[in-house]
Protein backbone atom coordinates (compact mmCIF):
# COMPACT_ATOMS: atom_id res chain seq x y z
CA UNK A 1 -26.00 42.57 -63.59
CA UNK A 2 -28.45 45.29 -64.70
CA UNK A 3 -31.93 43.68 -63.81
CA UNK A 4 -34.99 42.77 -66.90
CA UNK A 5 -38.07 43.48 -64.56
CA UNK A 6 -39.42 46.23 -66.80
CA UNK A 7 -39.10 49.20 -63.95
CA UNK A 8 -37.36 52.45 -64.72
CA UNK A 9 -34.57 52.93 -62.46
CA UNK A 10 -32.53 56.17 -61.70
CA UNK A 11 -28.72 55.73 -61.43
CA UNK A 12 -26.19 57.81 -60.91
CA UNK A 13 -22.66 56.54 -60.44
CA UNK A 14 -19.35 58.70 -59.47
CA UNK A 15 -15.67 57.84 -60.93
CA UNK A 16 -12.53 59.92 -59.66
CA UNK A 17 -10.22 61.06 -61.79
CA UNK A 18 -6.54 61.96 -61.71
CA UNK A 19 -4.79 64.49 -64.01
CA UNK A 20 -3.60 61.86 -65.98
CA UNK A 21 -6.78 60.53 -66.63
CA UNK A 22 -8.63 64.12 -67.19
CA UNK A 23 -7.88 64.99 -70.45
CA UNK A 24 -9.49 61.62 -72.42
CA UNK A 25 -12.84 62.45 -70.38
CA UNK A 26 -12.75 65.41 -71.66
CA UNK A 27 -12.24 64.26 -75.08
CA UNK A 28 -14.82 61.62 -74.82
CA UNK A 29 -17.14 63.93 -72.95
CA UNK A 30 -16.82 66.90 -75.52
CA UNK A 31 -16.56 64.89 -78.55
CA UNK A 32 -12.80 66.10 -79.50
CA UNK A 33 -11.95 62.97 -80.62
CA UNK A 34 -12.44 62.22 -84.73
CA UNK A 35 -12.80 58.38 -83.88
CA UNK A 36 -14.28 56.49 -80.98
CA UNK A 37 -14.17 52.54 -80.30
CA UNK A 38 -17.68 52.26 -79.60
CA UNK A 39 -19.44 52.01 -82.76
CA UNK A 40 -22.48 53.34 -81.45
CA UNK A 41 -22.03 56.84 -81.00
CA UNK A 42 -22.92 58.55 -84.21
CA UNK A 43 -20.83 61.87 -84.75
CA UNK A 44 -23.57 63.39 -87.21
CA UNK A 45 -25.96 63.62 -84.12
CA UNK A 46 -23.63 65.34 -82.19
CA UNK A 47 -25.12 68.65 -82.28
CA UNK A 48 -27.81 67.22 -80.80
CA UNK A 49 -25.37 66.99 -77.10
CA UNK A 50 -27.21 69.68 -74.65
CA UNK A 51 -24.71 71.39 -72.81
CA UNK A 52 -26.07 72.35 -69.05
CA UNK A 53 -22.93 74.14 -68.58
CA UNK A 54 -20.30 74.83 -71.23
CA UNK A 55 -16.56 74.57 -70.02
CA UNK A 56 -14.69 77.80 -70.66
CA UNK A 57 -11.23 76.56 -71.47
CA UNK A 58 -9.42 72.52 -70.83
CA UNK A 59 -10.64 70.96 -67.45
CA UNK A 60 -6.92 71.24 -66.00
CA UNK A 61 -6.98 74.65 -66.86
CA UNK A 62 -9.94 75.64 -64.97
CA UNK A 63 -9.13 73.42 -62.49
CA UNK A 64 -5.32 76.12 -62.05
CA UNK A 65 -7.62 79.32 -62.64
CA UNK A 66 -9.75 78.11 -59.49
CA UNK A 67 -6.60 77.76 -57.78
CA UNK A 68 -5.30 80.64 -58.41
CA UNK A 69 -8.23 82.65 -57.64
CA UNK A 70 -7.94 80.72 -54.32
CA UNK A 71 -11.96 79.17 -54.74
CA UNK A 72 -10.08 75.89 -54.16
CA UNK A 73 -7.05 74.82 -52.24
CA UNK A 74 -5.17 71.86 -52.80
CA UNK A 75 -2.97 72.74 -49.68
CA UNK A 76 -1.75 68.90 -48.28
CA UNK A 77 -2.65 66.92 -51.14
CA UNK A 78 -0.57 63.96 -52.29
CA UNK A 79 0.96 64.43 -56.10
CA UNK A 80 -0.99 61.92 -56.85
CA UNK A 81 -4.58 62.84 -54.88
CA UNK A 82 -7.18 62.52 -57.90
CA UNK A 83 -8.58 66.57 -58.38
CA UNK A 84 -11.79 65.77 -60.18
CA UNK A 85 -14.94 63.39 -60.13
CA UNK A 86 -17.18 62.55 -62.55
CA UNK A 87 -20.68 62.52 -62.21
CA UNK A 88 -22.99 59.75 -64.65
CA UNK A 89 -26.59 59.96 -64.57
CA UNK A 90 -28.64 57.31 -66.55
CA UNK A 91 -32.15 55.57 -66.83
CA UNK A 92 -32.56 52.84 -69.38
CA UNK A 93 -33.78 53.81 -72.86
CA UNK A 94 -36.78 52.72 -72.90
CA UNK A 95 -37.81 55.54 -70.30
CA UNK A 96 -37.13 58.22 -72.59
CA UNK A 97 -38.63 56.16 -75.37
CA UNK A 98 -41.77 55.73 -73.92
CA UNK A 99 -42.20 59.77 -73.03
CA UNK A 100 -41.54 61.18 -76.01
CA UNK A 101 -37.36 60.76 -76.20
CA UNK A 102 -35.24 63.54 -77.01
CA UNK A 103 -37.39 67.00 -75.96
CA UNK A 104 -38.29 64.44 -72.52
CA UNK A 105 -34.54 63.58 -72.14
CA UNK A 106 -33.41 67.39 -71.83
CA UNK A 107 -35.95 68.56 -69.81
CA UNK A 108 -34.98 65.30 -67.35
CA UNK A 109 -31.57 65.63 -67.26
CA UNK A 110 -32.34 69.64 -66.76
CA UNK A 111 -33.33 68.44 -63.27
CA UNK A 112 -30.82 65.86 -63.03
CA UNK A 113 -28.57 68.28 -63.20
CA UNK A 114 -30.12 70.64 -60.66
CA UNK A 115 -29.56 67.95 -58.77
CA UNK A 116 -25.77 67.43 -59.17
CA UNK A 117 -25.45 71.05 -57.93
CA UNK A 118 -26.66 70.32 -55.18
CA UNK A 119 -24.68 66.76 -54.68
CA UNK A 120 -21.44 68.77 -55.74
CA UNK A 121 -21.79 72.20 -53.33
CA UNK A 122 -22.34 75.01 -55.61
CA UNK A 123 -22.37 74.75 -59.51
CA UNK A 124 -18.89 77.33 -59.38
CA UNK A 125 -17.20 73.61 -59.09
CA UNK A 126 -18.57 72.00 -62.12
CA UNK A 127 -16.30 72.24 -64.79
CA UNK A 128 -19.13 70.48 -67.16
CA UNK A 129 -22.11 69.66 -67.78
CA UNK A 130 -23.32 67.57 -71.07
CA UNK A 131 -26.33 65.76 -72.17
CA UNK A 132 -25.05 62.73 -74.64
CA UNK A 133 -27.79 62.20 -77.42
CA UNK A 134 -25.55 60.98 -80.10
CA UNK A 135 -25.09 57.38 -78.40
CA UNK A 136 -27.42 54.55 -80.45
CA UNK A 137 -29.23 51.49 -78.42
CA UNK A 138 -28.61 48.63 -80.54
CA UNK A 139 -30.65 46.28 -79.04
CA UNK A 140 -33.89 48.33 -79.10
CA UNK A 141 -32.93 49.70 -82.50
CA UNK A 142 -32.84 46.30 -83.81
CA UNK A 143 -35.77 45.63 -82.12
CA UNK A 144 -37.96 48.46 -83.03
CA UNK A 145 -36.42 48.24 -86.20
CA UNK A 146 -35.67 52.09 -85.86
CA UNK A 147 -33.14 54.22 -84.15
CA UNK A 148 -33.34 54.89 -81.05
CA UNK A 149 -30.66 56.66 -78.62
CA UNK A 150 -29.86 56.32 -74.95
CA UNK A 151 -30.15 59.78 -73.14
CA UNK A 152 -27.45 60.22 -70.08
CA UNK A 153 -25.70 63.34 -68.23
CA UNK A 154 -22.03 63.39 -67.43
CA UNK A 155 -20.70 66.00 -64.96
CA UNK A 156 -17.40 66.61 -64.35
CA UNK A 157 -16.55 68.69 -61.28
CA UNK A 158 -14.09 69.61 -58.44
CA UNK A 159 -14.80 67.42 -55.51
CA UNK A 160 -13.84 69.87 -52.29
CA UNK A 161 -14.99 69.88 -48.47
CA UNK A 162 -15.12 72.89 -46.01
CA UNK A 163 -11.83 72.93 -43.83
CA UNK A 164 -10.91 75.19 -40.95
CA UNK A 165 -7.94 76.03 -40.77
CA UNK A 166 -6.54 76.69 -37.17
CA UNK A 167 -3.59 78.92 -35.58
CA UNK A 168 -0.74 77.33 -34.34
CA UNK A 169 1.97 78.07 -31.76
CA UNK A 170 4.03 79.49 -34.44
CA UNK A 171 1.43 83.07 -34.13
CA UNK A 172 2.72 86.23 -32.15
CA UNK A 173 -0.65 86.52 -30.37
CA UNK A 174 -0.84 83.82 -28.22
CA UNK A 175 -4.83 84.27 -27.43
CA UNK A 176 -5.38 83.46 -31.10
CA UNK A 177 -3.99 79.58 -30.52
CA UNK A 178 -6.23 77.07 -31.97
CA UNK A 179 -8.61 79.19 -33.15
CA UNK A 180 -9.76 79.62 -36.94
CA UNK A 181 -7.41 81.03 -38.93
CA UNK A 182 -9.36 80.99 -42.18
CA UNK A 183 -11.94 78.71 -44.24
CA UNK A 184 -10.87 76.90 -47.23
CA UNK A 185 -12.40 74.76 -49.74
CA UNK A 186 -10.59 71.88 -49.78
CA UNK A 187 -10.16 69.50 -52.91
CA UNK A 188 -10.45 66.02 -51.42
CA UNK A 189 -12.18 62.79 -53.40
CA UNK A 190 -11.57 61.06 -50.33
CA UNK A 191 -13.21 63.09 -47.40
CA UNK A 192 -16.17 64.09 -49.76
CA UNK A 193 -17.11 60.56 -50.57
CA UNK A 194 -16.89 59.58 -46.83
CA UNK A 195 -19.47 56.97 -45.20
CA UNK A 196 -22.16 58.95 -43.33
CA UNK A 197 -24.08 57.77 -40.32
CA UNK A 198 -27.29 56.45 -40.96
CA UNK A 199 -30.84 58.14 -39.49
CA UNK A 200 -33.85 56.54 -38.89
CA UNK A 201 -37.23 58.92 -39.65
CA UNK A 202 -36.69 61.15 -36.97
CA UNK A 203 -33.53 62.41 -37.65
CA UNK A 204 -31.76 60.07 -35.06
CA UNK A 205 -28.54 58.29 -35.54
CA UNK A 206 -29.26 54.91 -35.87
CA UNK A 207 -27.00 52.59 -33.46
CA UNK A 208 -25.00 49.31 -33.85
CA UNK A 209 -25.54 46.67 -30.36
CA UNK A 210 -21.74 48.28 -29.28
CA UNK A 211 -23.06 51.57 -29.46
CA UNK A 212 -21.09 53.19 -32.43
CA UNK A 213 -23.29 54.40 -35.41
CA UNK A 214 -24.56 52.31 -38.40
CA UNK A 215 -22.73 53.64 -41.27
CA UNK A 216 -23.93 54.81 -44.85
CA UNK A 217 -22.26 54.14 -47.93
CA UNK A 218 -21.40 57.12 -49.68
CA UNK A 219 -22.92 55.13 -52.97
CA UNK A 220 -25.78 54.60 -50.94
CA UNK A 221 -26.46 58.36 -49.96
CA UNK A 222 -25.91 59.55 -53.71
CA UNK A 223 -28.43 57.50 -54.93
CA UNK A 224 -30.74 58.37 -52.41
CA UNK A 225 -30.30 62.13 -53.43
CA UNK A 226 -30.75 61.95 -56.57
CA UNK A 227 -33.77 59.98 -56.57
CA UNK A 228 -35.20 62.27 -54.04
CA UNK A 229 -34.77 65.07 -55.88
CA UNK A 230 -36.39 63.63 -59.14
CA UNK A 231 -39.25 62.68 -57.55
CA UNK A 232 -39.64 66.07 -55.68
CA UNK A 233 -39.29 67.14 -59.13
CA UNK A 234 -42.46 65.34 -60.33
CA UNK A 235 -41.14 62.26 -62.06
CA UNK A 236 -42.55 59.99 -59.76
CA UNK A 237 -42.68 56.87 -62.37
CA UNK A 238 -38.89 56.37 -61.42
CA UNK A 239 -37.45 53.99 -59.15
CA UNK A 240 -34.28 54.37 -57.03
CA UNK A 241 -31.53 52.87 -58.41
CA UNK A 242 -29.11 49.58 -57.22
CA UNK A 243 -25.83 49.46 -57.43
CA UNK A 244 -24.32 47.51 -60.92
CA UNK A 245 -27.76 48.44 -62.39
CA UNK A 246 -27.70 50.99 -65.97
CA UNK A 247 -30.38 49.35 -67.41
CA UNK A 248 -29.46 50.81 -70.55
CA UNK A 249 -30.06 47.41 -72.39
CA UNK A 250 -33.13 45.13 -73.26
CA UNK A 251 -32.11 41.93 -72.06
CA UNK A 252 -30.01 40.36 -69.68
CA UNK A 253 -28.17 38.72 -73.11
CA UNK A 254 -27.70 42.19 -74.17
CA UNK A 255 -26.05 43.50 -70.54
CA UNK A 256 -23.76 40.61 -71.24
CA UNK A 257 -22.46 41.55 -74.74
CA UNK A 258 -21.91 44.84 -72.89
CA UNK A 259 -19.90 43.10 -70.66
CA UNK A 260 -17.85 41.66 -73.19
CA UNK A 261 -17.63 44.84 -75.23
CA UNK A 262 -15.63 46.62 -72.36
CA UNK A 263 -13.27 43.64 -71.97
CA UNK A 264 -12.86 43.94 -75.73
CA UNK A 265 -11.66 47.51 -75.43
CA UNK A 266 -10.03 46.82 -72.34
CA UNK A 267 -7.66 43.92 -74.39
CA UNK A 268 -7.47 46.33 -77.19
CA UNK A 269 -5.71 49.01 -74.81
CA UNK A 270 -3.66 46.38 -73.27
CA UNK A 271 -2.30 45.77 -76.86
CA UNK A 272 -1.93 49.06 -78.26
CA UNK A 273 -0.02 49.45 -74.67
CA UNK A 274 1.83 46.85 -75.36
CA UNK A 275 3.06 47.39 -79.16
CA UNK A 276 4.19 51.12 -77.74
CA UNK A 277 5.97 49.62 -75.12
CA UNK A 278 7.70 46.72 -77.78
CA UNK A 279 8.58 49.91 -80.48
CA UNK A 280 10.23 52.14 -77.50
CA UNK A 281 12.09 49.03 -76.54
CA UNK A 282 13.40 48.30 -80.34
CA UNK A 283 14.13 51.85 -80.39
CA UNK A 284 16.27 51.85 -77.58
CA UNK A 285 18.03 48.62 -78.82
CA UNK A 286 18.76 50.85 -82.60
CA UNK A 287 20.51 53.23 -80.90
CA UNK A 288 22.52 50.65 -78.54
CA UNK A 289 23.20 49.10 -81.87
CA UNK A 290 24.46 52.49 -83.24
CA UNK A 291 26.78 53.43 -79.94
CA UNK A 292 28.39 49.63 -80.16
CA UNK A 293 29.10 49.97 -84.31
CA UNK A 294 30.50 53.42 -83.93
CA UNK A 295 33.08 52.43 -81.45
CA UNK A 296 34.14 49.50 -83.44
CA UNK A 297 34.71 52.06 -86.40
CA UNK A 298 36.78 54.21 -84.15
CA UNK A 299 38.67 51.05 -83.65
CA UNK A 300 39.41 49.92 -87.20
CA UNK A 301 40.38 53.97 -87.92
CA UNK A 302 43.65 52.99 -85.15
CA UNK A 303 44.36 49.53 -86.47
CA UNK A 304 44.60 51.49 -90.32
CA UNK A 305 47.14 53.50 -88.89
CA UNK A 306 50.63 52.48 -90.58
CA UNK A 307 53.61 53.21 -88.53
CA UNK A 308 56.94 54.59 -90.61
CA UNK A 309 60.37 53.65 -89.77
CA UNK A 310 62.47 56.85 -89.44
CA UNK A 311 65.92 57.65 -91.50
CA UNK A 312 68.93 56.87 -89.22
CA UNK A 313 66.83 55.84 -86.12
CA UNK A 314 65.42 52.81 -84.64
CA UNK A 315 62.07 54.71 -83.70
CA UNK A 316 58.97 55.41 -86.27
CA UNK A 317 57.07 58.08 -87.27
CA UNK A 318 53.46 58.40 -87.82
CA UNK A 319 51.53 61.30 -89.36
CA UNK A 320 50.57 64.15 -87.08
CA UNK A 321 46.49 63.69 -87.36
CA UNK A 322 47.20 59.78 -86.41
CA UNK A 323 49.49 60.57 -83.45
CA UNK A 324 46.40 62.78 -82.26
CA UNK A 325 44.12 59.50 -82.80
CA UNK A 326 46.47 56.95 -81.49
CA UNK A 327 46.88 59.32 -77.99
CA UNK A 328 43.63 59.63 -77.53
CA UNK A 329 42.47 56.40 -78.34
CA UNK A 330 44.87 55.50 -75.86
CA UNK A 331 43.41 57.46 -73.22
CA UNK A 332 40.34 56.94 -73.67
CA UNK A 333 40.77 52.86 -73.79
CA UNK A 334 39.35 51.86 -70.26
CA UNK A 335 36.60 53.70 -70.22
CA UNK A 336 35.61 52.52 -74.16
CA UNK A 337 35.78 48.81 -72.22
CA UNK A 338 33.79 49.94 -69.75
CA UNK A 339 31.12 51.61 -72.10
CA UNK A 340 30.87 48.50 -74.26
CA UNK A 341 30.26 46.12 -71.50
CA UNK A 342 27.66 48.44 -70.29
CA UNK A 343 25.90 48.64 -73.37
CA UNK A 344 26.16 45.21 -74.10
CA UNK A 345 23.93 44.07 -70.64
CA UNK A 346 21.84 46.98 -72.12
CA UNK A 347 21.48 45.69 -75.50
CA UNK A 348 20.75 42.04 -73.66
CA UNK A 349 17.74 43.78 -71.14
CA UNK A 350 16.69 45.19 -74.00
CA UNK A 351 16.13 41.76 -75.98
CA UNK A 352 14.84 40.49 -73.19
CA UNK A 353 12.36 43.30 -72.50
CA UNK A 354 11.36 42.88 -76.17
CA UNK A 355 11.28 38.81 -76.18
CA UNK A 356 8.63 39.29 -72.91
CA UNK A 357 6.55 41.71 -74.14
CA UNK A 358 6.09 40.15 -77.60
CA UNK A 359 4.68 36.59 -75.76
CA UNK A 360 2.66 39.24 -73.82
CA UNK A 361 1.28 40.61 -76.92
CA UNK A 362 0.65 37.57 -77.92
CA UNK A 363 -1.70 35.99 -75.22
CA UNK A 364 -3.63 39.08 -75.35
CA UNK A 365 -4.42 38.66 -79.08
CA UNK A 366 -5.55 35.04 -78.30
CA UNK A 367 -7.45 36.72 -75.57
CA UNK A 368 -8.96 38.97 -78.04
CA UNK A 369 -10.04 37.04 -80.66
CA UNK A 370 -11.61 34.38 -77.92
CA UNK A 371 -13.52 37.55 -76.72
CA UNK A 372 -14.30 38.05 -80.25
CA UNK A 373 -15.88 34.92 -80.82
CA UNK A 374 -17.99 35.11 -77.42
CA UNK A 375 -19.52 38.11 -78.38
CA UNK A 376 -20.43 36.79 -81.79
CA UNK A 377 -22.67 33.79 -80.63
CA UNK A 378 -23.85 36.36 -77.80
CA UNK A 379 -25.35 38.51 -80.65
CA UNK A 380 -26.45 35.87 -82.10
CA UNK A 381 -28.56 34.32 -79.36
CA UNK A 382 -29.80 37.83 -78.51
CA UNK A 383 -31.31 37.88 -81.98
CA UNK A 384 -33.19 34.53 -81.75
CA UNK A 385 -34.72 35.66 -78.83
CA UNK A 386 -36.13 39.06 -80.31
CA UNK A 387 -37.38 37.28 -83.52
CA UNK A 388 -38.83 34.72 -80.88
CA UNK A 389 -40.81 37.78 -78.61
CA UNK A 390 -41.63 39.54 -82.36
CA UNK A 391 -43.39 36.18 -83.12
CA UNK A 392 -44.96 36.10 -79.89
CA UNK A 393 -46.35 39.74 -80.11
CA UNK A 394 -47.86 38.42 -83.36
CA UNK A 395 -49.11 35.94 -81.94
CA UNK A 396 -50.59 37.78 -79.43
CA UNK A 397 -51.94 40.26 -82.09
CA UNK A 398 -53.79 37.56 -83.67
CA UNK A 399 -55.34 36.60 -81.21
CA UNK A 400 -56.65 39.45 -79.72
CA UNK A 401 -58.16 40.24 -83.58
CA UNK A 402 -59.73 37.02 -83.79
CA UNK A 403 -61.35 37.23 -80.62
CA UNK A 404 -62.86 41.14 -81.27
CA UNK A 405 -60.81 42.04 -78.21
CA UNK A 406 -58.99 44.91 -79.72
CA UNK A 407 -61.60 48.00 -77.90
CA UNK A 408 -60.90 46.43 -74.65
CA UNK A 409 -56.80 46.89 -75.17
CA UNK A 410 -57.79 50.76 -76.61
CA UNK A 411 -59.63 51.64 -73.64
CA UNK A 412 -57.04 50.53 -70.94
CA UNK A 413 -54.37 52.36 -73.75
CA UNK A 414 -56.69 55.30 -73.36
CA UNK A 415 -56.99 54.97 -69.63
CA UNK A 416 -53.15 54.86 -68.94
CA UNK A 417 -52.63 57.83 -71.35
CA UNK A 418 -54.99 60.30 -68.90
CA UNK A 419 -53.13 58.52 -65.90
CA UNK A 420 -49.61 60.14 -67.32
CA UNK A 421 -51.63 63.21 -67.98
């Protein structure tokens, strides 16, 4: 739960990604979609996105050029090993409101993303770099009562790690055995997101009572980087980040309609899922449908056949074309059996498949509209309480006017302003 205590936090969070999930974060990320479910990115501010580094080309197809060029390997990975990582830098709105808000924003995120260079290894494996400005704060645009936008970085890059590669018993030379080989840059999520061991201030490895090393969490180290570096870079009215924390909303009641925002669109995949999954199902039952009718036409064709007695002879005669039809027919009888019981379990799975995923569909639309009406009295209870701190303020205002005390609040105002300074 992001945390209401008024302090500007730095976060930055990392999410792997497979190839299957590339291409929509690159979508999102460079605005190639023409709709989005979050009603709160405005397209017509979209020029305003800063680019730190432009992608030249798809992220999968940088991602093969790299290979190619042999700047990355991918030489052991599992088919399904996740290739990229995503890199999300954030501090709450009201940061960038307070300094000044969009010029601020890009000269901040300017350093954040010096700073993701050097978290990544070398800015040859960042695919991209963007700066999203087009994404409105509700809460403090409500209010305010004017818009304002919440400022963060996303990164996308190729996580790798330095690996030796050795000789093996397989070489002619024998003295070369075990020794390097070459260097490669490995692409591994995994080993570059290992724990570290932790140091105390003098650079020694700090120890557990059995002797083994006290372990840092990767998340633990990337926060600590990145708040390092901001401050080295001079913004040193930033505090390190916690884990769970964006506080990218006003109020804990706010946090929580963002909490039940993403389970919206998280039910709303589920059923668009679903409904796919239901109309390739029906589809497959059509054509089952089709293959059963079209045998039973073939059969009625043979039962139309008439049979002729022939002149002088017990035996009958049939024409040519339905002696051809009645032979194969003939032939071809088991395995017609055969075909029709097969499709027949198929055409019952496929019921069945259809029958399961409709009650699916079903419970997630109750879900949904439950969800719904949650986030309805959330909004609403959100609003009482900013009409209740607006009266406040006023209240606050009046009293301050009544009581001549208004010079006294310009001076400290005055006093901050050459503290920033």
């Amino acid at each position: 739960m992001a945390r209401n205590d008024g302090v500007d936090r730095t976060t930055v969070r990392n999410v792997n990604l497979s190839e299957t999930k590339i291409s929509n974060t690159q979508r999102h990320n460079e605005r190639e979609k023409d709709a989005y479910r979050n009603e709160d990115i405005v397209l017509e501010r979209t020029a305003y996105n800063v680019h730190y580094k432009t992608p030249m080309g798809s992220y999968s197809e940088m991602f093969a050029q790299m290979e190619a060029s042999k700047i990355i390997s991918t030489r052991g990975l599992k088919e399904d090993a996740d290739h990229y990582g995503e890199l999300i830098f954030d501090v709450n709105s009201a940061y960038f409101h307070n300094h000044g808000g969009y010029e601020f924003a890009k000269k901040f995120y300017e350093d954040a993303y010096k700073a993701a260079i050097e978290i990544v290894g070398g800015e040859q494996y960042i695919l991209s770099a963007v700066m999203h400005a087009d994404e409105r704060n509700r809460a403090m645009s409500e209010a305010l009562e004017k818009d304002v936008y919440h400022y963060h970085l996303h990164v996308v890059y190729i996580p790798v790690v330095e690996k030796q590669v050795l000789w093996t018993k397989r070489c002619k030379d024998p003295a070369l055995v075990g020794t390097v080989k070459e260097t490669i840059m490995q692409v591994s999520s995994s080993k570059k997101w290992l724990s570290k061991p932790a140091v105390d201030e003098t650079g020694r490895t700090i120890l557990q009572k059995n002797g083994k090393p006290v372990l840092k969490k990767s998340y633990s180290q990337l926060q600590d980087d990145f708040f390092n570096h901001m401050r080295a870079a001079g913004y040193d009215d930033v505090e390190r980040g916690e884990r769970g924390s964006t506080e990218e909303h006003l109020t804990v009641m706010q946090f929580k309609i963002g909490q039940e925002q993403a389970r919206l669109e998280e039910l709303q995949e589920t059923k668009a899922e679903i409904a796919s999954e239901i109309e390739h199902e029906e589809s497959k039952l059509d054509k089952t449908k089709f293959k059963i009718h079209k045998q039973k036409l073939d059969l009625e064709h043979i039962e139309q056949i008439e049979a002729k007695p022939a002149l002088l002879s017990s035996k009958v005669t049939v024409e040519k074309s339905d002696f051809d039809a009645l032979k194969t027919a003939a032939q071809k009888y088991v395995t017609q059996e055969r075909k029709e019981s097969r499709l027949q379990k198929e055409l019952d799975k496929a019921k069945k498949m259809i029958a399961d995923l409709t009650a699916a569909l079903k419970a997630v639309k109750e879900e949904l509209a439950q969800h719904k009406s949650i986030r309805a009295k959330l909004n609403n209870t959100l609003q009482q309480e900013n009409e209740q701190l607006k009266a406040r303020i006023r209240w606050y205002d009046t009293i301050i006017d009544t009581k001549n005390l208004r010079k006294l609040f310009s001076r400290y105002d005055h006093h901050r302003q050459q503290e920033r300074q």
